[in-house]
Protein backbone atom coordinates (compact mmCIF):
# COMPACT_ATOMS: atom_id res chain seq x y z
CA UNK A 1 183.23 195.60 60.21
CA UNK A 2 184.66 192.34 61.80
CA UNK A 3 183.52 188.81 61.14
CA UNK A 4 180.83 188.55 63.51
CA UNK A 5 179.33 191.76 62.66
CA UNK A 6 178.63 190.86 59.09
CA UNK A 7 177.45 187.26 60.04
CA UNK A 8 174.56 189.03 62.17
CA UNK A 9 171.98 189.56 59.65
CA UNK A 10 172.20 186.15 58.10
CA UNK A 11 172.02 184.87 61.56
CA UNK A 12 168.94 187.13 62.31
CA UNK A 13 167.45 185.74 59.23
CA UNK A 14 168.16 182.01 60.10
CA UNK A 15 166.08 182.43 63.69
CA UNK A 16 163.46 184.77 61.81
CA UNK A 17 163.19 181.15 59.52
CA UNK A 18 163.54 179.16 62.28
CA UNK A 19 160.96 181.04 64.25
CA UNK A 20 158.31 180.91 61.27
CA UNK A 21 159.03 176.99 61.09
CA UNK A 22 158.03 176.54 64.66
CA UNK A 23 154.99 178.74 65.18
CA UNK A 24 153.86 176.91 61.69
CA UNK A 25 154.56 173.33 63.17
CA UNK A 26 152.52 174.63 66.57
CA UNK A 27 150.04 175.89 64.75
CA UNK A 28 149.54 172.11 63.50
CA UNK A 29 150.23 170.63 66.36
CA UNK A 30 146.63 168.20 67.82
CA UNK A 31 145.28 168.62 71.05
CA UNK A 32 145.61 164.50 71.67
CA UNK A 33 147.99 162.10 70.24
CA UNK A 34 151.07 163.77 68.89
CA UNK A 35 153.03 161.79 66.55
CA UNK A 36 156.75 161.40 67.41
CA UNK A 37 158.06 163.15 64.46
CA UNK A 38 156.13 166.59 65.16
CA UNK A 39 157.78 165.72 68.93
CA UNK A 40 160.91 165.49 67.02
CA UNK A 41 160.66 168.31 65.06
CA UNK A 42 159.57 170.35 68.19
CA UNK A 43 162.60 169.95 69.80
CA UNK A 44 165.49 170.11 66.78
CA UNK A 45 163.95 173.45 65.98
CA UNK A 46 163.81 175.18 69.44
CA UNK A 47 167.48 173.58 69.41
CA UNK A 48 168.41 175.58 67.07
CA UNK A 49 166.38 178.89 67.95
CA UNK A 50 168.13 178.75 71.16
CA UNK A 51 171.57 177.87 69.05
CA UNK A 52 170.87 180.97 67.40
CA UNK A 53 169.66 183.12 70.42
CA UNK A 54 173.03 182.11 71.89
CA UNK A 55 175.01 183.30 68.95
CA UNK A 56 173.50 186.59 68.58
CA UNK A 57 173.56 187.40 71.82
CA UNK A 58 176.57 185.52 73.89
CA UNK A 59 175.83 187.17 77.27
């Protein structure tokens, strides 16, 4: 088993988290008058899904 084999499930496991985190932080999210830091927080976690998408799958 090389490196990036054994590094997959911990990565799976950081985008299932990171995943969760999102779809929590939508689920929250108002229908008028977002506040910058939920903006924020949007878009450093679908950063790092797609950081993560990337890595598991480098096609």
């Amino acid at each position: 088993m090389n490196k990036d084999q054994k590094d997959k499930p911990e990565l799976e496991l950081q985008l299932n988290i990171v995943e969760k985190k999102l779809a929590e932080l939508k689920s929250r999210w108002p229908s008028h008058s977002v506040q910058p830091k939920m903006v924020s927080d949007l878009e450093d976690l679908e950063e790092e899904r797609d950081l993560l998408r990337r890595l598991l799958d480098p096609r």
